[in-house]
PDB file of N, CA and C in Angstrom:
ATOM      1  N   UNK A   1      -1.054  11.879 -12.138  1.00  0.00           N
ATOM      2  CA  UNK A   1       0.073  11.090 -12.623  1.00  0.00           C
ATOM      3  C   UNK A   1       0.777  10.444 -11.430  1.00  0.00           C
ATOM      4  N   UNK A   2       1.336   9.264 -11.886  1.00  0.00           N
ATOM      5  CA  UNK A   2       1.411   8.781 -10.167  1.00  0.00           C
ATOM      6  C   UNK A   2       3.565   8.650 -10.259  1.00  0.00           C
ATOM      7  N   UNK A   3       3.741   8.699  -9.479  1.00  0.00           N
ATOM      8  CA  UNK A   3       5.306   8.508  -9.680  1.00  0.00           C
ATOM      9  C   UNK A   3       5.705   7.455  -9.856  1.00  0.00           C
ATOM     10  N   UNK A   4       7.166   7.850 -10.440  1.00  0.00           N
ATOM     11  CA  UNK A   4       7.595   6.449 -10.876  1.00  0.00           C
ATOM     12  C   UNK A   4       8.327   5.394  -9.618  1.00  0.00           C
ATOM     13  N   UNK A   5       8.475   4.346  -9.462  1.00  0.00           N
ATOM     14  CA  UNK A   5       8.918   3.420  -8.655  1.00  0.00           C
ATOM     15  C   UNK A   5      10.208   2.825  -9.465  1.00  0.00           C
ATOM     16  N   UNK A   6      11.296   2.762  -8.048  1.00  0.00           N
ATOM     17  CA  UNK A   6      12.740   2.402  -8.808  1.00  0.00           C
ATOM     18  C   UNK A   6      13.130   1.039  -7.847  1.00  0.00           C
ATOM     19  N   UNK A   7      14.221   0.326  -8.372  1.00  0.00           N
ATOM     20  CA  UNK A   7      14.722  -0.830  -7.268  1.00  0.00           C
ATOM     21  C   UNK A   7      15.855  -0.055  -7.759  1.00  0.00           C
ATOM     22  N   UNK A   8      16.807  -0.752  -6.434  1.00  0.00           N
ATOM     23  CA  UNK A   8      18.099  -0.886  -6.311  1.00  0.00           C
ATOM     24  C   UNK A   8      18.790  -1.717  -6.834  1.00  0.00           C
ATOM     25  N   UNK A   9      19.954  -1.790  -7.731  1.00  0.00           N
ATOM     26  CA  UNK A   9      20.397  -2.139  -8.536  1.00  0.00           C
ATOM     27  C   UNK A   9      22.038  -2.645  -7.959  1.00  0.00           C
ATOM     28  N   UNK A  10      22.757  -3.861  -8.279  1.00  0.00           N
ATOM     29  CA  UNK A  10      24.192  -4.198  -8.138  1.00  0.00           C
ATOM     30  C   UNK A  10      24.595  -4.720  -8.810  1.00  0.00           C
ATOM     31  N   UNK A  11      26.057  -4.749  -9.364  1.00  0.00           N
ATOM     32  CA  UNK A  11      26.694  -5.671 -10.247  1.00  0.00           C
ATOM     33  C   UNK A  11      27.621  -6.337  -9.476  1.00  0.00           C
ATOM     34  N   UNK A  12      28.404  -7.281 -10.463  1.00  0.00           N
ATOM     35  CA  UNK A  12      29.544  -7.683  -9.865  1.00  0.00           C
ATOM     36  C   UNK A  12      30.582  -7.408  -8.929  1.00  0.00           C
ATOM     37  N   UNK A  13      30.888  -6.117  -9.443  1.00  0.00           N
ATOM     38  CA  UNK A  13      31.646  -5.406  -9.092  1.00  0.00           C
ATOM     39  C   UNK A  13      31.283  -4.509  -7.605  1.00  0.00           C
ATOM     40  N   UNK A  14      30.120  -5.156  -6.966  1.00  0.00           N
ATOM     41  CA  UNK A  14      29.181  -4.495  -5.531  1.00  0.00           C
ATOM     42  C   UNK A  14      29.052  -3.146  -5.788  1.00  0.00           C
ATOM     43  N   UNK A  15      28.879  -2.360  -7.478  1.00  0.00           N
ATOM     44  CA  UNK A  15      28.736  -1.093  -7.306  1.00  0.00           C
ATOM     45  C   UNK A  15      27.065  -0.629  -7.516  1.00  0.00           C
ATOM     46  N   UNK A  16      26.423  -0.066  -7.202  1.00  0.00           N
ATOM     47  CA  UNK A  16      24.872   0.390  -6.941  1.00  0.00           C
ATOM     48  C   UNK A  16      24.445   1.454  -7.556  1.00  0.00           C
ATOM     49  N   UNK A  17      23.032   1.248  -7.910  1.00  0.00           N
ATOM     50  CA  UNK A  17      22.654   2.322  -9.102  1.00  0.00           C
ATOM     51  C   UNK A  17      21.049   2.316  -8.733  1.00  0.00           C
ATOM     52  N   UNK A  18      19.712   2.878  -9.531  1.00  0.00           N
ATOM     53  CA  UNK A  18      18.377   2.775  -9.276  1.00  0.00           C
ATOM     54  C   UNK A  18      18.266   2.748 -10.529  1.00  0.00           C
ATOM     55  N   UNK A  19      17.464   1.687 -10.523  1.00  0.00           N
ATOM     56  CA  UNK A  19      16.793   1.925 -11.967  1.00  0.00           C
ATOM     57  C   UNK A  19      15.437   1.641 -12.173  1.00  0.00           C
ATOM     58  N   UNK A  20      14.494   1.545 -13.247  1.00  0.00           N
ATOM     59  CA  UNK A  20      13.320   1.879 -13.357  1.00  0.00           C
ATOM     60  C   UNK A  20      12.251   0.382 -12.859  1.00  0.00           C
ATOM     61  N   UNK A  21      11.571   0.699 -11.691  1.00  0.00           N
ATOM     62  CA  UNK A  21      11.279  -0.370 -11.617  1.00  0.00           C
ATOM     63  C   UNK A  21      10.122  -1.769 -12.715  1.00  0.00           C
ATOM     64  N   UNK A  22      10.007  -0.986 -13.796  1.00  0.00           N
ATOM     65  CA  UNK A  22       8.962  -1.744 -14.742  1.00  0.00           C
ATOM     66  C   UNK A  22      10.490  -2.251 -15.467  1.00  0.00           C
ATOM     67  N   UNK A  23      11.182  -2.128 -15.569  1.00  0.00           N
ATOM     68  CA  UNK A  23      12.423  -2.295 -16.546  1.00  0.00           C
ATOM     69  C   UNK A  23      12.979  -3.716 -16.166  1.00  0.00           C
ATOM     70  N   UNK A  24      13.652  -4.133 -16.960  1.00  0.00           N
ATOM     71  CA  UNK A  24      14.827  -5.241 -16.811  1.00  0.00           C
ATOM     72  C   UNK A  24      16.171  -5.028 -16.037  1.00  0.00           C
ATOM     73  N   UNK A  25      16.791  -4.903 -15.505  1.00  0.00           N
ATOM     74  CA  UNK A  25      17.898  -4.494 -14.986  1.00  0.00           C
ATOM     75  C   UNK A  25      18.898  -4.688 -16.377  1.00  0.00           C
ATOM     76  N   UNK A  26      19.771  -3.764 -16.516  1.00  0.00           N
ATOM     77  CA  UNK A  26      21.002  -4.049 -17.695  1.00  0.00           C
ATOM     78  C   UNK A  26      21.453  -5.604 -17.159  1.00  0.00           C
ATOM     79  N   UNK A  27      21.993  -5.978 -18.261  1.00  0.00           N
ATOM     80  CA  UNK A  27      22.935  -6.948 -18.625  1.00  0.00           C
ATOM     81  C   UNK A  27      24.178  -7.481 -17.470  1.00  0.00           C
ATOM     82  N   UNK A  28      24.214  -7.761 -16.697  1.00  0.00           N
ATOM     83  CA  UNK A  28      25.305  -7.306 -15.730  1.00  0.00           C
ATOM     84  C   UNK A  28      25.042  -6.657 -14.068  1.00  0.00           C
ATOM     85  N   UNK A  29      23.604  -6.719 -13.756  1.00  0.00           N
ATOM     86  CA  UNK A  29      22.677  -6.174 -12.918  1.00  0.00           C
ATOM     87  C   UNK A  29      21.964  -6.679 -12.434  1.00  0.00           C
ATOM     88  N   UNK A  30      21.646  -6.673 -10.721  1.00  0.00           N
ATOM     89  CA  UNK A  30      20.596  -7.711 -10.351  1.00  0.00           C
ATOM     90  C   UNK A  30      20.008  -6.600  -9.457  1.00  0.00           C
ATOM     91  N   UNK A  31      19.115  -6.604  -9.704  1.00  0.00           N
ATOM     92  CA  UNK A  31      17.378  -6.158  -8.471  1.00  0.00           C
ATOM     93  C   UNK A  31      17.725  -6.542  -7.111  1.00  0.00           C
ATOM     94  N   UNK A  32      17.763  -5.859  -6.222  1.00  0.00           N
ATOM     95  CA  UNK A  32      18.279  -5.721  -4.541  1.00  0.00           C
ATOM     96  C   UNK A  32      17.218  -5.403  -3.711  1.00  0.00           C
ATOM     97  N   UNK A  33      16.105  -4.740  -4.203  1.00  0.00           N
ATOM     98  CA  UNK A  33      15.528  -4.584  -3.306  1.00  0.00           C
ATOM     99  C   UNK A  33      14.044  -4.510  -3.548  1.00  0.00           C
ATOM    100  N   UNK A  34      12.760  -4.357  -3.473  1.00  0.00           N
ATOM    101  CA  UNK A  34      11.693  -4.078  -3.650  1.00  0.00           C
ATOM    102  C   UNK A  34      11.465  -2.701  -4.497  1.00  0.00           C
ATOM    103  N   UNK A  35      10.305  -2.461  -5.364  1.00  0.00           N
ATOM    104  CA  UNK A  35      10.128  -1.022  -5.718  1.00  0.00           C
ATOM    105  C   UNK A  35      10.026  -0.446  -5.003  1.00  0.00           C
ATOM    106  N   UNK A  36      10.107   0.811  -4.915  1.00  0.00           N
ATOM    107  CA  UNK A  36       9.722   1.837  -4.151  1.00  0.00           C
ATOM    108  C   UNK A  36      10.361   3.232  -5.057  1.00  0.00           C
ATOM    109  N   UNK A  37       9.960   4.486  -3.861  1.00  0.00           N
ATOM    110  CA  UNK A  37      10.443   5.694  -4.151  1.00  0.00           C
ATOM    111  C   UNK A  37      11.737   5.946  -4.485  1.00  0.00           C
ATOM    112  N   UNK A  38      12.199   7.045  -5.609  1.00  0.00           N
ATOM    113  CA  UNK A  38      13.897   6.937  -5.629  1.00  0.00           C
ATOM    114  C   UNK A  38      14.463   7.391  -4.561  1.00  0.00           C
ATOM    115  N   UNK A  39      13.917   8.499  -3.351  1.00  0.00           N
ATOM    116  CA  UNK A  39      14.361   8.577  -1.967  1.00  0.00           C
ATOM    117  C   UNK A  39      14.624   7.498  -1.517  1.00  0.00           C
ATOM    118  N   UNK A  40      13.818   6.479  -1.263  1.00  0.00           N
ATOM    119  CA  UNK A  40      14.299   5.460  -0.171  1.00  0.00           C
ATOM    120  C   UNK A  40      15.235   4.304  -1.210  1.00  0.00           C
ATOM    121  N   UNK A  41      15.178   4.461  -2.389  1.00  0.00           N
ATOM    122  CA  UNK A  41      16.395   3.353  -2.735  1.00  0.00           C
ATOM    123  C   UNK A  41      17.913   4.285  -2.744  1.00  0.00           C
ATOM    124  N   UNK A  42      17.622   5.386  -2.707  1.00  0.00           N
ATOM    125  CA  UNK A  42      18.591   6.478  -2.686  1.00  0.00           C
ATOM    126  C   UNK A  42      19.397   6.221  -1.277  1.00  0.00           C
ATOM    127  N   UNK A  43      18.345   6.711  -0.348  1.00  0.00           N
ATOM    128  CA  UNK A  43      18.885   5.547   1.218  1.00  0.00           C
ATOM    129  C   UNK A  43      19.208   4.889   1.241  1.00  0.00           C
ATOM    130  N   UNK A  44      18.829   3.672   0.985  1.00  0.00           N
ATOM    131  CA  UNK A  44      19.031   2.121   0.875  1.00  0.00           C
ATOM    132  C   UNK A  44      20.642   2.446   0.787  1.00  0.00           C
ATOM    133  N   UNK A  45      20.745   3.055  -0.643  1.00  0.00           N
ATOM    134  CA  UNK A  45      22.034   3.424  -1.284  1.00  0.00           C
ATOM    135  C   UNK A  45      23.263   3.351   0.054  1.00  0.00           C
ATOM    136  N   UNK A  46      23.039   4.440   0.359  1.00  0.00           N
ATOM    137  CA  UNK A  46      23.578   5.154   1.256  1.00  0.00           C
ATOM    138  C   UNK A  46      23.502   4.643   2.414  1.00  0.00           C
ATOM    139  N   UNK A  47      23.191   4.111   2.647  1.00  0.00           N
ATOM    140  CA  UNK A  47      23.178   2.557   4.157  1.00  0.00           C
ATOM    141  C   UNK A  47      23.747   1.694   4.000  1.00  0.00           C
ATOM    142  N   UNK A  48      23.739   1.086   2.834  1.00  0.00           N
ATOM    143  CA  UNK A  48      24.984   0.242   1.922  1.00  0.00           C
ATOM    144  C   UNK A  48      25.883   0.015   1.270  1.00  0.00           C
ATOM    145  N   UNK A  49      26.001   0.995   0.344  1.00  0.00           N
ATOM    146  CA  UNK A  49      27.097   1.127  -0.041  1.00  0.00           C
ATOM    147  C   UNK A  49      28.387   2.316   0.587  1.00  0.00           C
ATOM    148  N   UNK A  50      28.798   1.439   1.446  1.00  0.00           N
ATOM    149  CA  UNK A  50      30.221   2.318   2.448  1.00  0.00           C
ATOM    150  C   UNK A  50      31.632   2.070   1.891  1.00  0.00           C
ATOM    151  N   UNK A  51      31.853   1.062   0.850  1.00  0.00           N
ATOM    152  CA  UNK A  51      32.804   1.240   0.215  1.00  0.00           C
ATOM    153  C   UNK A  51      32.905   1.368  -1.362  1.00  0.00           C
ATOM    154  N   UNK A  52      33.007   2.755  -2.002  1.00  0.00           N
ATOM    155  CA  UNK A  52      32.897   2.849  -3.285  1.00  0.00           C
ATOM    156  C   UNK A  52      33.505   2.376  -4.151  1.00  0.00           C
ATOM    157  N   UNK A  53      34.791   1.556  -3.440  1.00  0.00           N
ATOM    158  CA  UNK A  53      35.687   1.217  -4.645  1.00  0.00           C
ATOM    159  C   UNK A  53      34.702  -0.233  -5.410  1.00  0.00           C
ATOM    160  N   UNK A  54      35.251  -0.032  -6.347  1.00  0.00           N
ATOM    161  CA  UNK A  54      34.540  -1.692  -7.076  1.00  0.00           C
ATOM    162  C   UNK A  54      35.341  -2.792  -6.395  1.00  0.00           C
ATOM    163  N   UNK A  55      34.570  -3.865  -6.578  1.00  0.00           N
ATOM    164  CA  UNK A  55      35.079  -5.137  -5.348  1.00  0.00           C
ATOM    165  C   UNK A  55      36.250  -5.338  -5.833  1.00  0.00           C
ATOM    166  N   UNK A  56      36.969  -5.408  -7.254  1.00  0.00           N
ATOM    167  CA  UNK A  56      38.181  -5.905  -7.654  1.00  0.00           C
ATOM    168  C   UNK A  56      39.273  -5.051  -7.094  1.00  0.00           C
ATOM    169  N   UNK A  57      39.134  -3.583  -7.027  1.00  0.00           N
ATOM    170  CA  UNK A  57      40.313  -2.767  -5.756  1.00  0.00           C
ATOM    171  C   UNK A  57      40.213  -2.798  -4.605  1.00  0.00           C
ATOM    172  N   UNK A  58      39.697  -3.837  -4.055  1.00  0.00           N
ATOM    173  CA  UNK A  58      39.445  -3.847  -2.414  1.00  0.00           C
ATOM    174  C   UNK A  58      40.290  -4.897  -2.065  1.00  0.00           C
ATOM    175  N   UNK A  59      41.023  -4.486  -1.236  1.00  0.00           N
ATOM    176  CA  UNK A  59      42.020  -5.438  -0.611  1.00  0.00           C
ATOM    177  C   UNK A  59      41.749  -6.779   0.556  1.00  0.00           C
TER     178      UNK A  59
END
């Protein structure tokens, strides 16, 4: 069985998620990065996203 492959996921709001890479991204969601493993979009994550607030509370 081979594993599943995820992209990195953003909305409007610059907040980040993984989701399935055969999938559509939700409604509100754009594809960031290439498929891969959920480790390295998990990274990705975490290399990029340094401010959690959603973009509309950021001063």
């Amino acid at each position: 069985m081979s594993e599943m492959s995820y992209v990195v996921v953003t909305n409007a709001e610059e907040q980040y998620s993984i989701w399935p890479a055969h999938r559509e991204p939700p409604q509100g969601w754009t594809a960031r990065t290439a498929a891969g493993d959920k480790e390295s979009c998990l990274t990705h994550i975490r290399e990029h996203w340094v401010d959690m607030r959603p973009r509309s509370l950021r001063g």
